[in-house]
N, C-alpha and C. Protein backbone atom coordinates (compact mmCIF):
# COMPACT_ATOMS: atom_id res chain seq x y z
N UNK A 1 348.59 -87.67 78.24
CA UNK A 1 347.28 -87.08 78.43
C UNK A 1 346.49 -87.07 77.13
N UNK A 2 347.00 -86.88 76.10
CA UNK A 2 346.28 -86.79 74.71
C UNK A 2 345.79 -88.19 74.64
N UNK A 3 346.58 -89.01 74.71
CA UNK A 3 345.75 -90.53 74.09
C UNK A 3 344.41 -90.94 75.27
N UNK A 4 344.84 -90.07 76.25
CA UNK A 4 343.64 -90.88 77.04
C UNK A 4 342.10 -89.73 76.86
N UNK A 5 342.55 -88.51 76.58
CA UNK A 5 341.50 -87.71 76.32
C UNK A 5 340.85 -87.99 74.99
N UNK A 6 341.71 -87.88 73.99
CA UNK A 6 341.41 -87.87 72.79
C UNK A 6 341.13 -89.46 71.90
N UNK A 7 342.14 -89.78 71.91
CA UNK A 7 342.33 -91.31 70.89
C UNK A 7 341.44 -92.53 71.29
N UNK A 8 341.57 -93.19 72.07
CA UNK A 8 341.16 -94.52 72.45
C UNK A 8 339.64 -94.49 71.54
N UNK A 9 338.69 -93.81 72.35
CA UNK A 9 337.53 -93.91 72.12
C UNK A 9 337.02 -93.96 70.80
N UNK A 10 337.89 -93.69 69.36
CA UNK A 10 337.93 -93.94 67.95
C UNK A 10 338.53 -95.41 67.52
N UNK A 11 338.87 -96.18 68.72
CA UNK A 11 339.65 -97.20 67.87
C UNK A 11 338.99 -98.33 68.98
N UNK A 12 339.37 -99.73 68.27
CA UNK A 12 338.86 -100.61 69.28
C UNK A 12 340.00 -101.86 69.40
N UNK A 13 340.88 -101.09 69.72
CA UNK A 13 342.56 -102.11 69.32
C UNK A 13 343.43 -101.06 69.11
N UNK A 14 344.49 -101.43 70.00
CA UNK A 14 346.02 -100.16 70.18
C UNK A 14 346.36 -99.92 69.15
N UNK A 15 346.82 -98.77 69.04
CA UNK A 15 347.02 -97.90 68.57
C UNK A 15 348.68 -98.09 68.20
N UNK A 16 349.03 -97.50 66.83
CA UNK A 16 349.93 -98.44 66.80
C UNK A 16 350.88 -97.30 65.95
N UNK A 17 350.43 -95.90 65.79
CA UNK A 17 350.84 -94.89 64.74
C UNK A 17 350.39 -93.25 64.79
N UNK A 18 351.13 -92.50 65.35
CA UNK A 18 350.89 -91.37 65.40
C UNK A 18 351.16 -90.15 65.04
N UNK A 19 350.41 -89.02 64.38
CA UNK A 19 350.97 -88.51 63.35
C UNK A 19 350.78 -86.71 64.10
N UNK A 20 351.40 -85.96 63.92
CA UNK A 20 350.66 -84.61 64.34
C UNK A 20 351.37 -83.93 63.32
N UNK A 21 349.89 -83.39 62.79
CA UNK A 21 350.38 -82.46 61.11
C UNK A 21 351.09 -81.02 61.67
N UNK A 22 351.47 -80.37 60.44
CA UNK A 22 352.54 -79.82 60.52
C UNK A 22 351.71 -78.50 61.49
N UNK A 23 350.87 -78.03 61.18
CA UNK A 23 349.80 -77.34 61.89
C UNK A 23 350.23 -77.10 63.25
N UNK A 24 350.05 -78.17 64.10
CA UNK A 24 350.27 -78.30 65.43
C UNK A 24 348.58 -79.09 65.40
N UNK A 25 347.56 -78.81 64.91
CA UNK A 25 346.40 -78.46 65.16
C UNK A 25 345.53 -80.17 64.57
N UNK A 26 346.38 -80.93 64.33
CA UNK A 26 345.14 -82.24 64.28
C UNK A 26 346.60 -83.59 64.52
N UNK A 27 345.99 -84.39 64.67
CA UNK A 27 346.48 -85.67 65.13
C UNK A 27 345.50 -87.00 64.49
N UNK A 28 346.53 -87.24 63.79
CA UNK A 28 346.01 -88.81 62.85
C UNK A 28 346.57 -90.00 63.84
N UNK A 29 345.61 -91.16 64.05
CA UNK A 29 346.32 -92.31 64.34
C UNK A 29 345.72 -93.42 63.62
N UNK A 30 346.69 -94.64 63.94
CA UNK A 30 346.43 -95.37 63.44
C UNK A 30 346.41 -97.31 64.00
N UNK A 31 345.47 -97.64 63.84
CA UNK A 31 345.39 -98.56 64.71
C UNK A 31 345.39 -100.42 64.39
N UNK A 32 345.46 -101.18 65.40
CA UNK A 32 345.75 -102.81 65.06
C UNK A 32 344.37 -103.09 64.47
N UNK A 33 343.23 -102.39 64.89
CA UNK A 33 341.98 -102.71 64.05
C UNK A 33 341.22 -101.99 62.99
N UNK A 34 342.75 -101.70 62.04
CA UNK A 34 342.46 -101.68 60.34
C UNK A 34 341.96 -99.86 60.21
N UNK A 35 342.06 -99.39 61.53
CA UNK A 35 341.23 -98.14 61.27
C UNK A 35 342.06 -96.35 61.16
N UNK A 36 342.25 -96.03 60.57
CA UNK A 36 342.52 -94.35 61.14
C UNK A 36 341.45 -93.59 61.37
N UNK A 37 342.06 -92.79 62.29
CA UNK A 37 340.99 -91.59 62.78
C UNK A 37 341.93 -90.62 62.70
N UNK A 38 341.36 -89.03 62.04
CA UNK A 38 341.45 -87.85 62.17
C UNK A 38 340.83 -87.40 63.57
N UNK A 39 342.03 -86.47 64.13
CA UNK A 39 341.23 -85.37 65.52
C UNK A 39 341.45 -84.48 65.07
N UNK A 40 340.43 -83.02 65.75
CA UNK A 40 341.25 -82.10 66.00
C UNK A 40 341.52 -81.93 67.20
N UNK A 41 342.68 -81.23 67.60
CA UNK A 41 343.24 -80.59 68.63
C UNK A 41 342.39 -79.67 69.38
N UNK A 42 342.17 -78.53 68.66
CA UNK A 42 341.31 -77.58 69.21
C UNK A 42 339.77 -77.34 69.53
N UNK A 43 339.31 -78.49 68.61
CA UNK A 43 338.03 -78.97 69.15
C UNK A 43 338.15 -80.53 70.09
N UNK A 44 338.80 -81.29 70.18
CA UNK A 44 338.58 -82.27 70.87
C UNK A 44 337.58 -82.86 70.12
N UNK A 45 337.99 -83.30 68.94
CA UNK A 45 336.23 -83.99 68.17
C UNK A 45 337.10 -84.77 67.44
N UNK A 46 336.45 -85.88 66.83
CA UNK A 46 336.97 -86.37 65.49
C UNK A 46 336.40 -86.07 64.51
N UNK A 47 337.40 -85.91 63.02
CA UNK A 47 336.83 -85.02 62.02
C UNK A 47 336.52 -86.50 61.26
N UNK A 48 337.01 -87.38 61.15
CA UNK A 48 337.43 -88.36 59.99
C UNK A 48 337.58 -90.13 60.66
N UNK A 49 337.42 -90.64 60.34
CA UNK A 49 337.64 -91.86 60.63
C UNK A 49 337.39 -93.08 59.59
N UNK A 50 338.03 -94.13 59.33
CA UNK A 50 337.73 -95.02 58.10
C UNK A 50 338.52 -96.61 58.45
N UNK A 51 338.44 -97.51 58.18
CA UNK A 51 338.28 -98.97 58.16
C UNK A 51 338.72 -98.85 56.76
N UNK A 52 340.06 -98.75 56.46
CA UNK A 52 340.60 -98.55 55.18
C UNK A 52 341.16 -99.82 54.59
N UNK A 53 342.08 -100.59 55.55
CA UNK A 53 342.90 -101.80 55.48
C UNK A 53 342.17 -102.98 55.97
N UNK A 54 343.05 -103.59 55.34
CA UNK A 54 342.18 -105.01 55.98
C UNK A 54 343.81 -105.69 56.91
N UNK A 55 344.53 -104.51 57.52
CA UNK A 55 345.78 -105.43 58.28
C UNK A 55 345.53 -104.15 59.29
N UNK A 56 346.58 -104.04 60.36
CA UNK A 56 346.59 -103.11 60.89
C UNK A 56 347.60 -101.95 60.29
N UNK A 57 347.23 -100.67 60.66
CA UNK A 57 347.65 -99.25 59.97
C UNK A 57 348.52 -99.21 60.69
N UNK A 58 349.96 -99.58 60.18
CA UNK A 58 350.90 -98.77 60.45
C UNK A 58 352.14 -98.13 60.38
N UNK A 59 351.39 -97.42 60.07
CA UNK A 59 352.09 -96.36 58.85
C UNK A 59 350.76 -94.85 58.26
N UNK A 60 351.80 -93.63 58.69
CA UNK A 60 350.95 -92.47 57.94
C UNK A 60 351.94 -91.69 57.33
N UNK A 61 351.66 -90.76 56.89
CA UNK A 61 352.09 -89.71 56.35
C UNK A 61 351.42 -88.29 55.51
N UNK A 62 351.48 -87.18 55.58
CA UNK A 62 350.32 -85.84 55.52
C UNK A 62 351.18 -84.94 54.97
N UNK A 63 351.17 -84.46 53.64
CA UNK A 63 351.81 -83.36 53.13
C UNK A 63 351.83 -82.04 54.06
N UNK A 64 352.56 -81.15 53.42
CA UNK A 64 352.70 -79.82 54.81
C UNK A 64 351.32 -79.61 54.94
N UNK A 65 351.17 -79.16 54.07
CA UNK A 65 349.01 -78.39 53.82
C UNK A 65 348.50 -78.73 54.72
N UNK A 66 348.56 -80.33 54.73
CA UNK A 66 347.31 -80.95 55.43
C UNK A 66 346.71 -81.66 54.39
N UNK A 67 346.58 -81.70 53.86
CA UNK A 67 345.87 -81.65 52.63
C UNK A 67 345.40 -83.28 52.13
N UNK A 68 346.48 -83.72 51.63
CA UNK A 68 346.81 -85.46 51.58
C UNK A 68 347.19 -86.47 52.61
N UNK A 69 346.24 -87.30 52.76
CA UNK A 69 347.01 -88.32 54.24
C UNK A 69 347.28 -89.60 53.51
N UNK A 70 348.51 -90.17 53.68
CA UNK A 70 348.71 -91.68 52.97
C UNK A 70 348.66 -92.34 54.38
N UNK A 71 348.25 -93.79 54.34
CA UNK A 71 347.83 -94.68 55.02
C UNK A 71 348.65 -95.74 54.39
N UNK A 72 349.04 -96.45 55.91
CA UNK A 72 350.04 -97.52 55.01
C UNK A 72 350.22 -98.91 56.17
N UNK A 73 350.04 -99.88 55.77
CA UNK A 73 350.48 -101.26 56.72
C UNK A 73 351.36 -102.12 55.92
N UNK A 74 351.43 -103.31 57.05
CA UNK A 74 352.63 -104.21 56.74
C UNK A 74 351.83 -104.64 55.23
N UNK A 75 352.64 -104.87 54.80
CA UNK A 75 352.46 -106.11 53.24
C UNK A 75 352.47 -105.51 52.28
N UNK A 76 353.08 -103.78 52.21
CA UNK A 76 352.39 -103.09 50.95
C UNK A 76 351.58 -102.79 50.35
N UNK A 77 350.53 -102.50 51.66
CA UNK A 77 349.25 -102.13 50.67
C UNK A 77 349.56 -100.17 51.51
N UNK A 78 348.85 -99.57 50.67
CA UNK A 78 348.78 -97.89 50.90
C UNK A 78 347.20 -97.56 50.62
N UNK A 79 347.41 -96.44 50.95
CA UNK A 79 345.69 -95.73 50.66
C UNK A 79 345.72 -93.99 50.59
N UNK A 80 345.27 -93.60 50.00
CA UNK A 80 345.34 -92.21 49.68
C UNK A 80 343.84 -91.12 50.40
């Protein structure tokens, strides 16, 4: 139910990486067309979104906080 309410409509190519911070309260994904998007949960909105990579994202990771999101695809590239 979440990916069809929430996700799709931020990305334009599957989705390939999914993250839910420690919170409970937002959900990062990450997708075959180079992009992550931040949600929140409790609003149903997206906070964030970016065209970071030039491969597809996949790969995340979010300190406890929330605070820091690393972004990561095949070939070794990362993003902070």
């Amino acid at each position: 139910m979440l990916c069809d309410v929430v996700l799709p409509r931020e990305h334009t190519d599957s989705i390939l990486c999914l993250l839910l911070t420690h919170s409970n309260e937002t959900v990062v994904s990450g997708s075959k067309d180079s992009s992550f998007a931040v949600m929140s949960l409790s609003l149903s909105e997206l906070v964030f979104a970016k065209t970071e990579h030039t491969g597809p994202v996949t790969a995340l990771c979010v300190n406890r906080s929330g605070s820091i999101l690393a972004t990561g695809r095949m070939f070794h590239t990362s993003a902070l």
